[in-house]
PDB file of N, CA and C in Angstrom:
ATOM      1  N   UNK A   1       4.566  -1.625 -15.908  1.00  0.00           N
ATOM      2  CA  UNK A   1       5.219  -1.750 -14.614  1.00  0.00           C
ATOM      3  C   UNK A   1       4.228  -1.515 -13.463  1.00  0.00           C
ATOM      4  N   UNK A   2       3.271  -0.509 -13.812  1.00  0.00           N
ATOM      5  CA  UNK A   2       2.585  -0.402 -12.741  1.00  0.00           C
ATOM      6  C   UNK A   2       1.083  -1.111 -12.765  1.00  0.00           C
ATOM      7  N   UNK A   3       1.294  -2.444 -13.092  1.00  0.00           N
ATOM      8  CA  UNK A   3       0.427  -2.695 -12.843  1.00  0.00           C
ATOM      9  C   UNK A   3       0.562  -4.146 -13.067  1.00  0.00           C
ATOM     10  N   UNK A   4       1.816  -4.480 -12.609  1.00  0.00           N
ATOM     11  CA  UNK A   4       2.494  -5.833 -12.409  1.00  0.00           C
ATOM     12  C   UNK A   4       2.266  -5.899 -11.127  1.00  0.00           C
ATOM     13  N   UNK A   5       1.666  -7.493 -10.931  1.00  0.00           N
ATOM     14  CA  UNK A   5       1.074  -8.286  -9.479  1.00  0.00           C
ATOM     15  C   UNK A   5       2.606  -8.068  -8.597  1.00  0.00           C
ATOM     16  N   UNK A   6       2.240  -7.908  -7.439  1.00  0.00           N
ATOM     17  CA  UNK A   6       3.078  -8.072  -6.090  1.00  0.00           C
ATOM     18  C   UNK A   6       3.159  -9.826  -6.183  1.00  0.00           C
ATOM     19  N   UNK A   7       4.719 -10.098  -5.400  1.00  0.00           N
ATOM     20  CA  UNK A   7       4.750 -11.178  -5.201  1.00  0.00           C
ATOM     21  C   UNK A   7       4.109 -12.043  -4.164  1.00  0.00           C
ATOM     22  N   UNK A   8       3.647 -10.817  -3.456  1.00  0.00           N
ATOM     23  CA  UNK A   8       2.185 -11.607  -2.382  1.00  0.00           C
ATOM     24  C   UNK A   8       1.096 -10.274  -2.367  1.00  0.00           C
ATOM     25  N   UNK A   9       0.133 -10.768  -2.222  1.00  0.00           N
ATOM     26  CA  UNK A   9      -1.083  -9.452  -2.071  1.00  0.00           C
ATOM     27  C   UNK A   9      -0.782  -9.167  -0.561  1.00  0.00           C
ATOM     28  N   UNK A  10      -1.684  -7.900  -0.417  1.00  0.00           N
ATOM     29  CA  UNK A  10      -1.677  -7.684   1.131  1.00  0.00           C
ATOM     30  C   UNK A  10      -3.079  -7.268   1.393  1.00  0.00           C
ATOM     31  N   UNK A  11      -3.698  -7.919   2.335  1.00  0.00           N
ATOM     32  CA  UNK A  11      -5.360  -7.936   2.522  1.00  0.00           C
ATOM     33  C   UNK A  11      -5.148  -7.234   3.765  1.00  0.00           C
ATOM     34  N   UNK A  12      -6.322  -5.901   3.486  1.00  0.00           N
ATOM     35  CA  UNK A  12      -6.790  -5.002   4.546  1.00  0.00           C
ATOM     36  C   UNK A  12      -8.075  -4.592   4.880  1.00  0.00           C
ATOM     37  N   UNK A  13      -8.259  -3.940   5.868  1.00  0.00           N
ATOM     38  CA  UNK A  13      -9.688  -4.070   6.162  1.00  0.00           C
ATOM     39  C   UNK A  13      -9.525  -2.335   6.501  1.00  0.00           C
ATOM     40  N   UNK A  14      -9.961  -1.893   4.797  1.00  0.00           N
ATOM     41  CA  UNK A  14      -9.729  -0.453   4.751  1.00  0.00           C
ATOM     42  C   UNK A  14     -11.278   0.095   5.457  1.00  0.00           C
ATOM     43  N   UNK A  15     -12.049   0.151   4.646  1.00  0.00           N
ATOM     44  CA  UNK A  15     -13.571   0.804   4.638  1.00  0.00           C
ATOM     45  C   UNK A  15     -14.111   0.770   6.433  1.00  0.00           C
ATOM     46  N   UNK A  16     -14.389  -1.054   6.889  1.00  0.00           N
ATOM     47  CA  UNK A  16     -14.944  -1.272   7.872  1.00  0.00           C
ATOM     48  C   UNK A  16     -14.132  -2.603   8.590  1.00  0.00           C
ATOM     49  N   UNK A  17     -13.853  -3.129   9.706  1.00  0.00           N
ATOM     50  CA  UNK A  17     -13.098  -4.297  10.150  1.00  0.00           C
ATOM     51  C   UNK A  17     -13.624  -5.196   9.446  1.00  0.00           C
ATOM     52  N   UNK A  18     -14.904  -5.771   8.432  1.00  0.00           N
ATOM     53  CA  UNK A  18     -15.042  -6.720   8.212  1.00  0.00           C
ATOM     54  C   UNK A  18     -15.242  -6.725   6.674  1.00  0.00           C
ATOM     55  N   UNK A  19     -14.630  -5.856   6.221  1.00  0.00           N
ATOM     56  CA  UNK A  19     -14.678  -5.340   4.778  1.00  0.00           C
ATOM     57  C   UNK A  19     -13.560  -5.614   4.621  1.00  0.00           C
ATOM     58  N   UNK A  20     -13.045  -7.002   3.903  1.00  0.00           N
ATOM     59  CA  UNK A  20     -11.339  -6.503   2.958  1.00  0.00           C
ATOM     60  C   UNK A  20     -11.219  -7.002   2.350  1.00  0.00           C
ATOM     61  N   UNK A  21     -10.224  -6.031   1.508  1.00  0.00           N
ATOM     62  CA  UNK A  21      -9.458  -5.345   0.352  1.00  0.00           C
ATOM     63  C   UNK A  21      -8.095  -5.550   0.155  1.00  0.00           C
ATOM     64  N   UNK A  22      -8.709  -6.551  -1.196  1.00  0.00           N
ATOM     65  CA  UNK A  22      -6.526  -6.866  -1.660  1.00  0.00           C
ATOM     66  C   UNK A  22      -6.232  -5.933  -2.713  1.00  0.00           C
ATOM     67  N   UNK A  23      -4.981  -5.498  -2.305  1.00  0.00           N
ATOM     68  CA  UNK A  23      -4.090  -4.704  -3.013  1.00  0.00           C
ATOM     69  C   UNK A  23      -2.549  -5.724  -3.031  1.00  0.00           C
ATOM     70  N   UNK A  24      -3.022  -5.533  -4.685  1.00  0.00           N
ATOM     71  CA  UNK A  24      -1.983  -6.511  -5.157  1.00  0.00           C
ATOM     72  C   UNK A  24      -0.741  -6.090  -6.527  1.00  0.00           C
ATOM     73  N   UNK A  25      -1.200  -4.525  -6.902  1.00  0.00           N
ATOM     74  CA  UNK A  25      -0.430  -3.433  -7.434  1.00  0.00           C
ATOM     75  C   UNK A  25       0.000  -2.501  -6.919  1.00  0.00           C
ATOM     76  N   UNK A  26       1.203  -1.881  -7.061  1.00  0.00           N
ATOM     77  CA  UNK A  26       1.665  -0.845  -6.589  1.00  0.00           C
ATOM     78  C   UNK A  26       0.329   0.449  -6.675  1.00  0.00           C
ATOM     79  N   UNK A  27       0.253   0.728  -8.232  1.00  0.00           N
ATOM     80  CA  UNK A  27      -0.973   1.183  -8.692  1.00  0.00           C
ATOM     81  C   UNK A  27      -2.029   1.273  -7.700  1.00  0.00           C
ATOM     82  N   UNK A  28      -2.613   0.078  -7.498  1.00  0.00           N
ATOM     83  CA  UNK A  28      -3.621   0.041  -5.998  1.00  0.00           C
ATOM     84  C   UNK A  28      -2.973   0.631  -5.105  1.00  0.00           C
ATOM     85  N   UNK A  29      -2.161  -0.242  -4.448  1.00  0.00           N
ATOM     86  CA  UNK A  29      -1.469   0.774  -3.166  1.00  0.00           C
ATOM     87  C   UNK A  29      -1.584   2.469  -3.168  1.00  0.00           C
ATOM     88  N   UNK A  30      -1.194   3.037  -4.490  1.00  0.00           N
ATOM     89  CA  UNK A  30      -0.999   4.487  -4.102  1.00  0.00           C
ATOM     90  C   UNK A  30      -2.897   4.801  -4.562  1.00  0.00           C
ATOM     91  N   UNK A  31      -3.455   4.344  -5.002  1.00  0.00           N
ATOM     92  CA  UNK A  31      -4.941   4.658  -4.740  1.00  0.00           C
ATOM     93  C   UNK A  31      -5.627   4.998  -3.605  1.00  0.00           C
ATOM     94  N   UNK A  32      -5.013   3.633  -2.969  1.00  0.00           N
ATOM     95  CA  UNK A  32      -5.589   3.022  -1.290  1.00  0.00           C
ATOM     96  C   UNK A  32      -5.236   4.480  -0.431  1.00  0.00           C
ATOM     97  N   UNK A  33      -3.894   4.347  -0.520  1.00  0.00           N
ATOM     98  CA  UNK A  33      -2.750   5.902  -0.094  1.00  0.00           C
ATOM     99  C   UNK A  33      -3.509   6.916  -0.272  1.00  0.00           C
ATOM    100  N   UNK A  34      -3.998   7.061  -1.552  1.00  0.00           N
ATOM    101  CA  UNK A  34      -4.129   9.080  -1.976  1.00  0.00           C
ATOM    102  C   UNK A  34      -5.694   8.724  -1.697  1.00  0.00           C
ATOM    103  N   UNK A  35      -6.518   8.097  -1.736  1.00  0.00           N
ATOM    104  CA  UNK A  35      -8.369   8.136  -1.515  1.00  0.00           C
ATOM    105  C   UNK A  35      -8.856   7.462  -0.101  1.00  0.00           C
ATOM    106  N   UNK A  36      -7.780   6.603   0.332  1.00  0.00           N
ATOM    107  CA  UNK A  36      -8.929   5.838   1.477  1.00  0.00           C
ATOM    108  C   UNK A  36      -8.099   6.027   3.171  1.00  0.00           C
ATOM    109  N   UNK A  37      -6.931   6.473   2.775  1.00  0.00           N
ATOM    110  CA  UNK A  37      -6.087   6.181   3.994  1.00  0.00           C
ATOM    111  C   UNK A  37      -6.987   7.290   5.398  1.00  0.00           C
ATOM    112  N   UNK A  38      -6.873   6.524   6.291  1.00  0.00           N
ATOM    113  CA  UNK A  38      -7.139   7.049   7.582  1.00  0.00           C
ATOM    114  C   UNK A  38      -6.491   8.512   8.259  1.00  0.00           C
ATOM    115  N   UNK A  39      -5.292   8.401   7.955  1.00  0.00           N
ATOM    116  CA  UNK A  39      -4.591   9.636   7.794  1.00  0.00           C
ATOM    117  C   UNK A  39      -3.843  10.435   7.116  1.00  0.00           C
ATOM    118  N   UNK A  40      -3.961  11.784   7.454  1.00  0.00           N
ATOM    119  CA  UNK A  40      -3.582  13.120   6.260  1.00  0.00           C
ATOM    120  C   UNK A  40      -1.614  12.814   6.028  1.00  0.00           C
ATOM    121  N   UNK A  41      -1.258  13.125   7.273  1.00  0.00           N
ATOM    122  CA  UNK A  41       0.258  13.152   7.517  1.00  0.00           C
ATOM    123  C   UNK A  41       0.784  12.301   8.183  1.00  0.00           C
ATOM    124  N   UNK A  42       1.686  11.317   7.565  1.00  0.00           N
ATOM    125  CA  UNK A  42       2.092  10.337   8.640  1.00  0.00           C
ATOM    126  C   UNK A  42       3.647   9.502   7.671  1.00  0.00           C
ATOM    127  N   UNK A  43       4.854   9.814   8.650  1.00  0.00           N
ATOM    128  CA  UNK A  43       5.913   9.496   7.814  1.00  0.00           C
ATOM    129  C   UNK A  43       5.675   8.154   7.052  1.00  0.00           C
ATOM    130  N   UNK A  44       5.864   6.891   7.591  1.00  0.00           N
ATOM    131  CA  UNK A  44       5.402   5.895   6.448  1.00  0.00           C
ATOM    132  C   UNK A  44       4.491   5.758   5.891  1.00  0.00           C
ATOM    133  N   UNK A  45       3.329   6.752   5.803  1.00  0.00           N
ATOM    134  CA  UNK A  45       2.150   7.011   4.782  1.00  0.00           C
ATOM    135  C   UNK A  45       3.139   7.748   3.418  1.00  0.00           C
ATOM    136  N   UNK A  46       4.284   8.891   3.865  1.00  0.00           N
ATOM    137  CA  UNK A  46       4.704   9.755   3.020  1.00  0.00           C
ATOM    138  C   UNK A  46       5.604   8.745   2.230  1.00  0.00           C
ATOM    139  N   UNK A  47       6.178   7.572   2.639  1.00  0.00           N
ATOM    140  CA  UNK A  47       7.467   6.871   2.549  1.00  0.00           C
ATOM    141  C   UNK A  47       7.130   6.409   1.295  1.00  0.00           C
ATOM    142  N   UNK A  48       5.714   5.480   2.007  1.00  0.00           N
ATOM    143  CA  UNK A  48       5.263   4.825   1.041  1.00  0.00           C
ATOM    144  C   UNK A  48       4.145   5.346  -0.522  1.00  0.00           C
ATOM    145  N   UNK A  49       4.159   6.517  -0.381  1.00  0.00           N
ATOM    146  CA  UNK A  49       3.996   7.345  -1.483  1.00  0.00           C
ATOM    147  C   UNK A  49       4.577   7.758  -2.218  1.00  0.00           C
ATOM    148  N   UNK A  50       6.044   7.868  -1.937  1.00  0.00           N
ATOM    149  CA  UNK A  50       7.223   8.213  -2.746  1.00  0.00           C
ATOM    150  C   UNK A  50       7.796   7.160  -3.158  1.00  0.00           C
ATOM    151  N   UNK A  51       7.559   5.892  -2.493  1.00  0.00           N
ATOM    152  CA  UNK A  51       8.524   4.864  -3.057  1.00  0.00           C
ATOM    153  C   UNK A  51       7.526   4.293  -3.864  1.00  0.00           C
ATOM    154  N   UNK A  52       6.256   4.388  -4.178  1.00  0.00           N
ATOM    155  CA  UNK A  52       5.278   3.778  -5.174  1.00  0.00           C
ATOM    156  C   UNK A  52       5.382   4.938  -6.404  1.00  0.00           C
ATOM    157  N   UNK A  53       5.793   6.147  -6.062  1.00  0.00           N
ATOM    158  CA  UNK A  53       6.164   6.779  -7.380  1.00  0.00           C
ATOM    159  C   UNK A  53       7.032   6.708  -8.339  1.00  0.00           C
ATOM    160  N   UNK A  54       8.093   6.008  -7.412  1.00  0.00           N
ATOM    161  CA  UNK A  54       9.600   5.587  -7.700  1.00  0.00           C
ATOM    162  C   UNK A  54       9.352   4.217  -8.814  1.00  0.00           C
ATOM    163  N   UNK A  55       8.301   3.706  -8.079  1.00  0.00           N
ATOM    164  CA  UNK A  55       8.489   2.355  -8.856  1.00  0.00           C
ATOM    165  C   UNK A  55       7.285   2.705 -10.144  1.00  0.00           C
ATOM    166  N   UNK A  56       6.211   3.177 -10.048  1.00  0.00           N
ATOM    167  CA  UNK A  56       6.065   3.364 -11.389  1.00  0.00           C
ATOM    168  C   UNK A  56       6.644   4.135 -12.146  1.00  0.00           C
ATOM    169  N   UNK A  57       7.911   5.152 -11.936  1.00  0.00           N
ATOM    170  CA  UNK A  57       8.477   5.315 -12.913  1.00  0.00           C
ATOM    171  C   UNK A  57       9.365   4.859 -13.369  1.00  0.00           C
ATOM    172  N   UNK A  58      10.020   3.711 -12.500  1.00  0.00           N
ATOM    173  CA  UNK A  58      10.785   2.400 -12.589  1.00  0.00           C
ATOM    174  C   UNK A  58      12.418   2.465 -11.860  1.00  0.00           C
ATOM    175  N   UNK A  59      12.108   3.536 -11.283  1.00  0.00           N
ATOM    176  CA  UNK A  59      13.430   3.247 -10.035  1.00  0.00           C
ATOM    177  C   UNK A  59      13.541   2.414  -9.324  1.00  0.00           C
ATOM    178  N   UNK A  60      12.433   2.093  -9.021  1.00  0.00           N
ATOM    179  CA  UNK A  60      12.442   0.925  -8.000  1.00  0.00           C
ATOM    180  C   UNK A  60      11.615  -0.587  -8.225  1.00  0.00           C
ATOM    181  N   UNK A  61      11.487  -1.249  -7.414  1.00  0.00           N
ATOM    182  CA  UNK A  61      11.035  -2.558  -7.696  1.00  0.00           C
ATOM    183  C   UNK A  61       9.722  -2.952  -6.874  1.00  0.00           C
ATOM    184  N   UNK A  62       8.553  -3.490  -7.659  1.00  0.00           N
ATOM    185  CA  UNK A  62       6.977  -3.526  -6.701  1.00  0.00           C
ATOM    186  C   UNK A  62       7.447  -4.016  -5.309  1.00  0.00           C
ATOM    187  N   UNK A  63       8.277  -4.684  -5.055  1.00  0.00           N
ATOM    188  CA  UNK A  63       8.531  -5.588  -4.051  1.00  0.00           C
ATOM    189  C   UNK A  63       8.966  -4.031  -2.558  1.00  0.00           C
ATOM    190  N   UNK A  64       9.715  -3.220  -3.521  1.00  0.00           N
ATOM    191  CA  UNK A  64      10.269  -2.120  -2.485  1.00  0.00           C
ATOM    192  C   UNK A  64       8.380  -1.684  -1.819  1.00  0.00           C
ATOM    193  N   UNK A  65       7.583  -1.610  -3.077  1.00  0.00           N
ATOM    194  CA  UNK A  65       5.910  -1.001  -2.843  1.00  0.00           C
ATOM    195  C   UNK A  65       5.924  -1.416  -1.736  1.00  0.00           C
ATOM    196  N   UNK A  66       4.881  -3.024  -2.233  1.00  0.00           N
ATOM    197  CA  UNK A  66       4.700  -3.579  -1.090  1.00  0.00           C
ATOM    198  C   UNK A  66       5.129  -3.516   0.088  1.00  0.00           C
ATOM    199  N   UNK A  67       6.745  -3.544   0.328  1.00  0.00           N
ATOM    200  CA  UNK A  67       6.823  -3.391   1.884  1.00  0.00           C
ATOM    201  C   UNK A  67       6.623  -2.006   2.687  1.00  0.00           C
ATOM    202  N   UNK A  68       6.712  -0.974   1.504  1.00  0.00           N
ATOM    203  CA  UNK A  68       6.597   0.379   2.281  1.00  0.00           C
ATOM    204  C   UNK A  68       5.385   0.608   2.397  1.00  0.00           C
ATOM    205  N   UNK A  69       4.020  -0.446   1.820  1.00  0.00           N
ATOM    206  CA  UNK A  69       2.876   0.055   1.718  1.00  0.00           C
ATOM    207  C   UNK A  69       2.516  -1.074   3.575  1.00  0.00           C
ATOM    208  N   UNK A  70       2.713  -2.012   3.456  1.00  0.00           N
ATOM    209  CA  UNK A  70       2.829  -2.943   4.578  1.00  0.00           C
ATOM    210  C   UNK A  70       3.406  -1.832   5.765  1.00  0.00           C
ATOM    211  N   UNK A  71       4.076  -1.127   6.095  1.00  0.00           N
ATOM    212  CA  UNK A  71       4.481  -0.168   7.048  1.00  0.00           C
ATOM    213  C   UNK A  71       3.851   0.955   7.231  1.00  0.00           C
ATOM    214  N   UNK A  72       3.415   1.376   5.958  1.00  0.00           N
ATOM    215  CA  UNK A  72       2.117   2.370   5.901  1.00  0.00           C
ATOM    216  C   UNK A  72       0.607   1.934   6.614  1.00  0.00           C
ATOM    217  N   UNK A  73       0.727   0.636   6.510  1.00  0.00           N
ATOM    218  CA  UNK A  73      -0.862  -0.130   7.144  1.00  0.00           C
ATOM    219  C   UNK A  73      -0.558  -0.108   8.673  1.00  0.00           C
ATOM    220  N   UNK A  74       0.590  -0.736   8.754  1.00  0.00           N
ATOM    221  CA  UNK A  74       1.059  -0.865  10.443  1.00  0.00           C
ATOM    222  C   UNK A  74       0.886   0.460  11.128  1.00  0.00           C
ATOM    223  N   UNK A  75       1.434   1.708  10.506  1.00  0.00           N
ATOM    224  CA  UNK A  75       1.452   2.721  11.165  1.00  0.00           C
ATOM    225  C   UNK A  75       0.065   3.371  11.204  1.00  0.00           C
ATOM    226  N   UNK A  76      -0.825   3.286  10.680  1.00  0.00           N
ATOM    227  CA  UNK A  76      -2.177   3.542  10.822  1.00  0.00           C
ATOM    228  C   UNK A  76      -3.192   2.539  11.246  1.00  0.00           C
ATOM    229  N   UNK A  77      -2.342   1.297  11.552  1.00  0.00           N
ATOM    230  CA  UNK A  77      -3.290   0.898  12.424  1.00  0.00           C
ATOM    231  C   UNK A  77      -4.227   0.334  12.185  1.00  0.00           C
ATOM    232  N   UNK A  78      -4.327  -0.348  10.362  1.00  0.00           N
ATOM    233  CA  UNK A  78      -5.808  -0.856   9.747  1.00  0.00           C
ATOM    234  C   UNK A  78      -5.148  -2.030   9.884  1.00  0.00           C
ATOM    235  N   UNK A  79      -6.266  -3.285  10.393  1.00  0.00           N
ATOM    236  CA  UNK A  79      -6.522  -4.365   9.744  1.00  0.00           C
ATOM    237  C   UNK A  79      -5.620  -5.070   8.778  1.00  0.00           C
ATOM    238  N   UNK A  80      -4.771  -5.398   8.818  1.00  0.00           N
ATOM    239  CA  UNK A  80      -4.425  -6.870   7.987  1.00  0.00           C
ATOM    240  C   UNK A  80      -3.956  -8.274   8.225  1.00  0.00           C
ATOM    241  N   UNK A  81      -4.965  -9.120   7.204  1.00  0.00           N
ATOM    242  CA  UNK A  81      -4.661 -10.498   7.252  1.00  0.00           C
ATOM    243  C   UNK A  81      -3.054 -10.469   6.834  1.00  0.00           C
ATOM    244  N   UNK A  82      -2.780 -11.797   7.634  1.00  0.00           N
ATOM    245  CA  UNK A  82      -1.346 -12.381   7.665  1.00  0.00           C
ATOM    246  C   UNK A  82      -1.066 -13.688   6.727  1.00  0.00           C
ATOM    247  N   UNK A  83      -0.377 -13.405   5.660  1.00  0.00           N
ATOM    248  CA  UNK A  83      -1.110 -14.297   4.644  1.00  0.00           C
ATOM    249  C   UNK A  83      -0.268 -15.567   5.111  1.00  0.00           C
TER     250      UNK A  83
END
């Protein structure tokens, strides 16, 4: 489960603006989340950490990931292509 493709990737420009990075597993997502994110505390950083836990233990569905990880990017403010 966790490591079933998203039904679209989401390309970010974690590291540097001209550096990016598809995350296309939930799996990735909570990597991106717990090692690279820009910030410590931030409600849809937390949202989307709990709902990627949810889904690898199969409460939920990658699709829920993706969008809470997509709101997690918005709210910090990194870089992403619009696919």
């Amino acid at each position: 489960m966790t490591h079933r493709k998203w039904s679209k990737a989401v390309t970010i420009a974690l590291e540097s603006p001209d550096e990016w990075v598809v995350i296309d597993t939930t799996q990735a997502a909570s990597w991106a989340l717990i090692e690279d994110w820009p910030l410590e505390e931030a409600t849809a950083l937390d949202r989307a950490l709990s709902i990627c836990a949810d889904v690898i233990s199969g409460k939920r569905t990658p699709e829920d990931a993706r969008l809470a990880f997509i709101d997690a990017v918005k709210e910090a403010k990194i870089p992403m292509k619009e696919e």
